[in-house]
Protein backbone atom coordinates (compact mmCIF):
# COMPACT_ATOMS: atom_id res chain seq x y z
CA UNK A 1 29.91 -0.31 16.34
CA UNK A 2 29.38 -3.42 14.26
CA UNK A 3 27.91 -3.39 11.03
CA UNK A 4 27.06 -6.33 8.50
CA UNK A 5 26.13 -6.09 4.60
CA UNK A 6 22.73 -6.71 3.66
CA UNK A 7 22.05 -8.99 0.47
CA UNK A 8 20.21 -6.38 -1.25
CA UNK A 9 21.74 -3.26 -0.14
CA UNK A 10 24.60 -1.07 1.54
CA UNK A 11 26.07 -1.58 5.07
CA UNK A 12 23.37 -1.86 8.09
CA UNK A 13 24.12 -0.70 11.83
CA UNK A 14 24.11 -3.49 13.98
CA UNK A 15 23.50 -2.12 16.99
CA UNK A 16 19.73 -3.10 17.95
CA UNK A 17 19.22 -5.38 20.50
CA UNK A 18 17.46 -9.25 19.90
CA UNK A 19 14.02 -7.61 21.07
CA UNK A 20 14.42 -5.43 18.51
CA UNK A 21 15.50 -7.47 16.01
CA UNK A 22 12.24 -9.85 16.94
CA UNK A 23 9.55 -7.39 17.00
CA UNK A 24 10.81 -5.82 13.77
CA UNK A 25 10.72 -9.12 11.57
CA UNK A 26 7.85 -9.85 9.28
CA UNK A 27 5.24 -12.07 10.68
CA UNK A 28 3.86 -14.72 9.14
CA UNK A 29 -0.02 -14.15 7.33
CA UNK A 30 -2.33 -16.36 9.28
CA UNK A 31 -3.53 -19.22 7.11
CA UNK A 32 -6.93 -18.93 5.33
CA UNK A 33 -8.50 -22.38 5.23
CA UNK A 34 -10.00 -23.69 1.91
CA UNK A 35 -12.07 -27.16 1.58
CA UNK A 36 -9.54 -29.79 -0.03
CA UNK A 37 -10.03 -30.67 -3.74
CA UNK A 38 -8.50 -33.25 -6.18
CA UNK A 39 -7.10 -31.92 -9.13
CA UNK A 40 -8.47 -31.66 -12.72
CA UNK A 41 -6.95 -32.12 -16.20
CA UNK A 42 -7.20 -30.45 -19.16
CA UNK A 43 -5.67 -31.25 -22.72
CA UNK A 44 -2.64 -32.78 -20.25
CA UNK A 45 -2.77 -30.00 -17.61
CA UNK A 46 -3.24 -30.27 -14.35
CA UNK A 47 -4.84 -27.35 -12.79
CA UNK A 48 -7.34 -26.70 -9.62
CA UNK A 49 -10.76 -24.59 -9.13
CA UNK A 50 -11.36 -21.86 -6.63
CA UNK A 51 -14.45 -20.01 -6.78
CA UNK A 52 -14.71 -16.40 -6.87
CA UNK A 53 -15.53 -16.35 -3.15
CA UNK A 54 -12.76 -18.98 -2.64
CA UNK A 55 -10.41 -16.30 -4.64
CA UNK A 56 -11.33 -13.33 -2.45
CA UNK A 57 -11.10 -15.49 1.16
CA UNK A 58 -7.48 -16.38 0.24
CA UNK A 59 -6.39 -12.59 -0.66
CA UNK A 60 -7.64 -11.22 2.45
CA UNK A 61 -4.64 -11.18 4.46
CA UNK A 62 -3.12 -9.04 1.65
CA UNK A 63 -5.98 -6.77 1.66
CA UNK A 64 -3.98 -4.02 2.37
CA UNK A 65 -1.03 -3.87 0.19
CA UNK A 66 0.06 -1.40 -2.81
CA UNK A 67 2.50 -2.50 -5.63
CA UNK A 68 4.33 0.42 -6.31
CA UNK A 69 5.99 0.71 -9.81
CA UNK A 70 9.48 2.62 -10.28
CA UNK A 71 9.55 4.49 -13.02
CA UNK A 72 13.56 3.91 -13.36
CA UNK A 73 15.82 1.23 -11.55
CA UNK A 74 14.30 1.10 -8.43
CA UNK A 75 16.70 1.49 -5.04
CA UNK A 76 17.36 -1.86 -3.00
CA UNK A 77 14.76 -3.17 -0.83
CA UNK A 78 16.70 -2.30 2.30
CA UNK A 79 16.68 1.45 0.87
CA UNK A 80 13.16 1.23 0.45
CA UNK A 81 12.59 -0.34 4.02
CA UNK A 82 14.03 2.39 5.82
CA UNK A 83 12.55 5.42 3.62
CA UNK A 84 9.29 3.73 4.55
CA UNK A 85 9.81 3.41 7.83
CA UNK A 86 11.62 6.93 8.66
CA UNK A 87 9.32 8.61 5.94
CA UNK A 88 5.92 7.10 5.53
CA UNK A 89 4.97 7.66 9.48
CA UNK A 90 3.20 4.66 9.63
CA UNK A 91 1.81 3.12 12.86
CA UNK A 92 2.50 -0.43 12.11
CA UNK A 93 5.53 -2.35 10.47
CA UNK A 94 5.51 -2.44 6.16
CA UNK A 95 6.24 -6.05 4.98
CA UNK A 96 8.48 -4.70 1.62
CA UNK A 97 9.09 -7.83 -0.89
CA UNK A 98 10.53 -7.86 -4.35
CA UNK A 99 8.16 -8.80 -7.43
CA UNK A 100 9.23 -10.49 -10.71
CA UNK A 101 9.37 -7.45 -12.72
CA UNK A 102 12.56 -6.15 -10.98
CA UNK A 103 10.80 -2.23 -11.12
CA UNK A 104 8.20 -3.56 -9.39
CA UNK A 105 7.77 -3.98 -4.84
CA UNK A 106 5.36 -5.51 -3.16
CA UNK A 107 4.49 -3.19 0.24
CA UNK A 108 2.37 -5.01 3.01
CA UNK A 109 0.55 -2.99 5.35
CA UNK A 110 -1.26 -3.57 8.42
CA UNK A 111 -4.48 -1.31 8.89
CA UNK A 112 -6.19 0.44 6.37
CA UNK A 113 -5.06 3.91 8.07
CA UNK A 114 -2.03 3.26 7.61
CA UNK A 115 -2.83 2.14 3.49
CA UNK A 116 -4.70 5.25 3.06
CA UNK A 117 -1.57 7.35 4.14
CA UNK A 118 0.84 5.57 2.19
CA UNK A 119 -1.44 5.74 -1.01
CA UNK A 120 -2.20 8.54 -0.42
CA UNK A 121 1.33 10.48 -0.84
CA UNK A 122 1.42 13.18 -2.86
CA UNK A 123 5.29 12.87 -2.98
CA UNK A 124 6.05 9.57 -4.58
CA UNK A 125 9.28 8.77 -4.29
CA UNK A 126 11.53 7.04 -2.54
CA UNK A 127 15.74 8.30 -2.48
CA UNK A 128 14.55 10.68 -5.63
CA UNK A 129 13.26 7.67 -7.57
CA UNK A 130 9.50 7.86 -9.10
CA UNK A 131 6.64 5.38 -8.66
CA UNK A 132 3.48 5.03 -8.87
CA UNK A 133 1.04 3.31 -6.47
CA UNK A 134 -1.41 1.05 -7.38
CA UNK A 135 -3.87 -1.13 -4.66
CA UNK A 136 -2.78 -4.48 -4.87
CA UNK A 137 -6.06 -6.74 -5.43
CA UNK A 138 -6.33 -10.32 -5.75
CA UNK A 139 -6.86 -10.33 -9.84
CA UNK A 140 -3.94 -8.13 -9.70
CA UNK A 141 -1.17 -8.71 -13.27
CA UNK A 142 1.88 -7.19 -13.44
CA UNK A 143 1.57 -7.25 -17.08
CA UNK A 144 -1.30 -4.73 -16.77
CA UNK A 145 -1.41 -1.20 -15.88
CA UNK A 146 -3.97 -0.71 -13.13
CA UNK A 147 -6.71 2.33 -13.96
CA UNK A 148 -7.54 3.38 -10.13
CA UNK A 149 -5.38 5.42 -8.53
CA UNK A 150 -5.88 7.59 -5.68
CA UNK A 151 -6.90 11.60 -7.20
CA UNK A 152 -6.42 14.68 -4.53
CA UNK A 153 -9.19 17.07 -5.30
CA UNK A 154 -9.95 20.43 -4.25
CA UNK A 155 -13.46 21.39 -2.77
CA UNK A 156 -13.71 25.37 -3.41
CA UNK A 157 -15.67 27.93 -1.43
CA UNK A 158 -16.43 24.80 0.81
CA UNK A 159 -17.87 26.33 4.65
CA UNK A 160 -15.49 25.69 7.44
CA UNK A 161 -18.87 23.71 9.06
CA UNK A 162 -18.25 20.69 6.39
CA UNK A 163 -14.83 19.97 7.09
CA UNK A 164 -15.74 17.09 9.39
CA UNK A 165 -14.63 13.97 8.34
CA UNK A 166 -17.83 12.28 7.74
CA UNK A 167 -19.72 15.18 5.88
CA UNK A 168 -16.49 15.02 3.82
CA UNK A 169 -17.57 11.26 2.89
CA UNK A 170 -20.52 12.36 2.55
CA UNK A 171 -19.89 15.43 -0.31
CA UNK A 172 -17.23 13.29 -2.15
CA UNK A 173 -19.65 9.97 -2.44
CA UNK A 174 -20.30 10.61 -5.84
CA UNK A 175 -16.97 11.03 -7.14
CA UNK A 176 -14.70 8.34 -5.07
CA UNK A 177 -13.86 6.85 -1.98
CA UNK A 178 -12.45 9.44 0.63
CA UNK A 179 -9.17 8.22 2.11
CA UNK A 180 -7.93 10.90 3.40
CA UNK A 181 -7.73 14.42 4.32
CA UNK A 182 -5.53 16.75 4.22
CA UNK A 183 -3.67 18.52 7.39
CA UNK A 184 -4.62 22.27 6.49
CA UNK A 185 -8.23 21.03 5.95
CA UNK A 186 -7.99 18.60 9.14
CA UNK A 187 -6.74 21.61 11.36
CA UNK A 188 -9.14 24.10 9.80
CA UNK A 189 -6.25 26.03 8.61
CA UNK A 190 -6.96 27.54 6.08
CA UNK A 191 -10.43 28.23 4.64
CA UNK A 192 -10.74 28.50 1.37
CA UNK A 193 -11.89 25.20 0.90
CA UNK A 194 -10.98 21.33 1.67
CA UNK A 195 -8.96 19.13 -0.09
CA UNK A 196 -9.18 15.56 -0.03
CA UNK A 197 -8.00 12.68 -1.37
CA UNK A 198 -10.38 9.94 -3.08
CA UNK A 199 -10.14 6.78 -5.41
CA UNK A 200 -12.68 7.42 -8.17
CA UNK A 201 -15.49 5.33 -9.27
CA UNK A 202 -15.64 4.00 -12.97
């Protein structure tokens, strides 16, 4: 079997076919038109204006994206790739691209089930290396440590009756956003009570 050496990482099989190879590369984020506008100047620099709504049009395709920040040298991105995709059980393809602070990846997804699963992992790591997720928003600084992150909670005593989905949403309104539910509490497994996992309101 063939193998070739990826930039960023260890030796990769080379066995897939050119289908594969084709449905499995990134494609491109569909283009987001703005109006044209000349450019302004200011004490000799040049700069350009977006509105706020401008701002949030063009971040849209990206809507759906975590930074996640290694706590330690973080693995190479082909290490990351495949954890994600033999780990994360994701139902579409993760777009994984390096940031400038070299702890720091940038992880497209491409539904928000699929970004409430992988935010929502309660192990986060990747090859035994810590990070922490944060939801990638256009105003987003790499400079700055984001406040929301996603908080599992426990709902004692809770009657097997509420464990639907949407009266979940429903109890948890006041603390967060629901984004997901566990499996035990999904399945009715055990009844104790639910646990869920939000991203709290400030």
């Amino acid at each position: 079997m063939a193998a070739v050496r990826s930039i960023d990482g260890p030796m990769l099989a080379a066995n897939r076919s050119f289908a594969e190879l084709v449905s499995a590369a990134p494609h491109p984020i569909p283009d987001v038109q703005l109006p044209p506008r000349a450019h302004k100047t200011m004490d000799g620099e040049v700069y350009f204006l977006f509105s706020e709504e401008e701002m949030l049009k063009s971040a849209e395709p990206f809507r759906f994206s975590l930074v996640l920040k290694f706590l330690r040298q973080r693995p190479s991105l082909d290490a990351i790739r495949m954890f994600i995709k033999n780990r994360w059980g994701l139902s579409g393809m993760a777009v994984v691209s390096a940031m400038r602070r070299p702890q720091n990846m940038f992880v497209r997804l491409t539904s928000e089930e699929d970004f409430n699963k992988a935010f929502s992992r309660e192990a986060c790591d990747i090859n035994g290396v810590v990070y922490r997720p944060f939801h990638w928003m256009h105003d987003f600084s790499e400079k700055e440590e984001p406040s929301v992150v996603p908080v599992w909670i426990f709902l004692p005593g809770l009657a097997l009756k509420f464990y639907h989905p949407s009266i979940l949403k429903s109890l948890t309104s006041a603390i967060g956003k629901l984004i997901r539910i566990d499996n035990s509490t999904r399945c009715a497994t055990r009844t104790d009570g639910a646990r869920v996992c939000v991203i709290p309101r400030f």
